[in-house]
Protein backbone atom coordinates (compact mmCIF):
# COMPACT_ATOMS: atom_id res chain seq x y z
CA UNK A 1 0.00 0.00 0.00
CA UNK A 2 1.27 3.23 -0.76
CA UNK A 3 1.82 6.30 1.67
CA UNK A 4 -1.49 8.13 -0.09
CA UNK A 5 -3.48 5.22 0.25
CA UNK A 6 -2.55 4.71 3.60
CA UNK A 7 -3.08 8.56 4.35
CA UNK A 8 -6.84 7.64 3.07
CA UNK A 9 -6.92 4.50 5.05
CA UNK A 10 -6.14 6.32 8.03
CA UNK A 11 -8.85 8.87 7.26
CA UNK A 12 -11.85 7.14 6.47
CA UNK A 13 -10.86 4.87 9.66
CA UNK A 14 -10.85 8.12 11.66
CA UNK A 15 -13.96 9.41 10.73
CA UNK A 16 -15.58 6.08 11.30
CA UNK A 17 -14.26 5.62 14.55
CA UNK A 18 -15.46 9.01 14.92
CA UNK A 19 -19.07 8.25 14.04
CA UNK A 20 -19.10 5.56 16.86
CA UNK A 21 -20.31 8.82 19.25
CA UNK A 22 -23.68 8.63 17.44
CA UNK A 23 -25.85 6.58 18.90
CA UNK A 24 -27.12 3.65 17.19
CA UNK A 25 -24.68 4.10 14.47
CA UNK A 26 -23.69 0.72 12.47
CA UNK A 27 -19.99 1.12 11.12
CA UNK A 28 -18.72 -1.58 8.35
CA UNK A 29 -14.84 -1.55 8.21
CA UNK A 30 -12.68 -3.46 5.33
CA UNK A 31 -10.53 -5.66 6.50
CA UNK A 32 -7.47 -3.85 6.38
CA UNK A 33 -9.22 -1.31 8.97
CA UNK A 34 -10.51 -4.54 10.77
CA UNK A 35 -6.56 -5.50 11.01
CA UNK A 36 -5.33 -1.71 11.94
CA UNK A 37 -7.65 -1.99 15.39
CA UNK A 38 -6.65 -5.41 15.87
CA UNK A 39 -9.59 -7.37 14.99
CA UNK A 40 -7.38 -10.64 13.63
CA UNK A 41 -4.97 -10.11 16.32
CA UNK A 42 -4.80 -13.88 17.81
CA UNK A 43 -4.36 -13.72 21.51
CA UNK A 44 -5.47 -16.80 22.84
CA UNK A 45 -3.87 -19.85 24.80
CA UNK A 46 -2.82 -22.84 22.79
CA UNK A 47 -3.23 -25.69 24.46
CA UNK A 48 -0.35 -26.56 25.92
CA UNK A 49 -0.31 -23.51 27.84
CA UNK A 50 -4.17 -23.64 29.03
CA UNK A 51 -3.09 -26.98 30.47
CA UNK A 52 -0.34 -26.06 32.48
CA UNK A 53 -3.10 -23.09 34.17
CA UNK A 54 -5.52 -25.69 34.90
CA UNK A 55 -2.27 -27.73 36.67
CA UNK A 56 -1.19 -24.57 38.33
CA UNK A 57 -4.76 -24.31 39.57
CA UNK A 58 -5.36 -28.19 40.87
CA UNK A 59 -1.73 -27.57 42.39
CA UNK A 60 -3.09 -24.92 44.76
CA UNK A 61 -6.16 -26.19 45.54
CA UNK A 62 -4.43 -29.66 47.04
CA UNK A 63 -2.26 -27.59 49.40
C-alpha cells in the first residue's frame, strides 16, 4: 500500500471511529481497517499452555 493510500486509510478509519459517538450508528470496516484496530490479532492460549493453568490451579487447591 502506498503512503497516499494509507493517508486515506487512516482517514476514512478516523472518521468512522469518529461516528461511533452517534448513537445507534452501524460502522462496516474493510478488513485492512478490521486488522489496523486489531480485529485478527490472535491472543489466545494454545493448548499446551491452558493446560499447564488448569495444573497450576489443581496444584493450589491440594495444598
Amino acid at each position: 500500500m502506498n503512503n497516499h493510500s494509507n493517508t486515506n486509510l487512516n482517514n476514512d478509519l478516523d472518521n468512522k471511529l469518529n461516528d461511533l459517538n452517534i448513537p445507534g450508528t452501524v460502522i462496516e470496516v474493510i478488513q485492512a481497517e478490521a486488522e489496523e484496530l486489531g480485529a485478527f490479532e490472535e491472543d489466545a492460549l494454545d493448548e499446551a499452555d491452558a493446560l499447564e493453568a488448569n495444573d497450576v490451579e489443581n496444584n493450589v487447591e491440594d495444598h
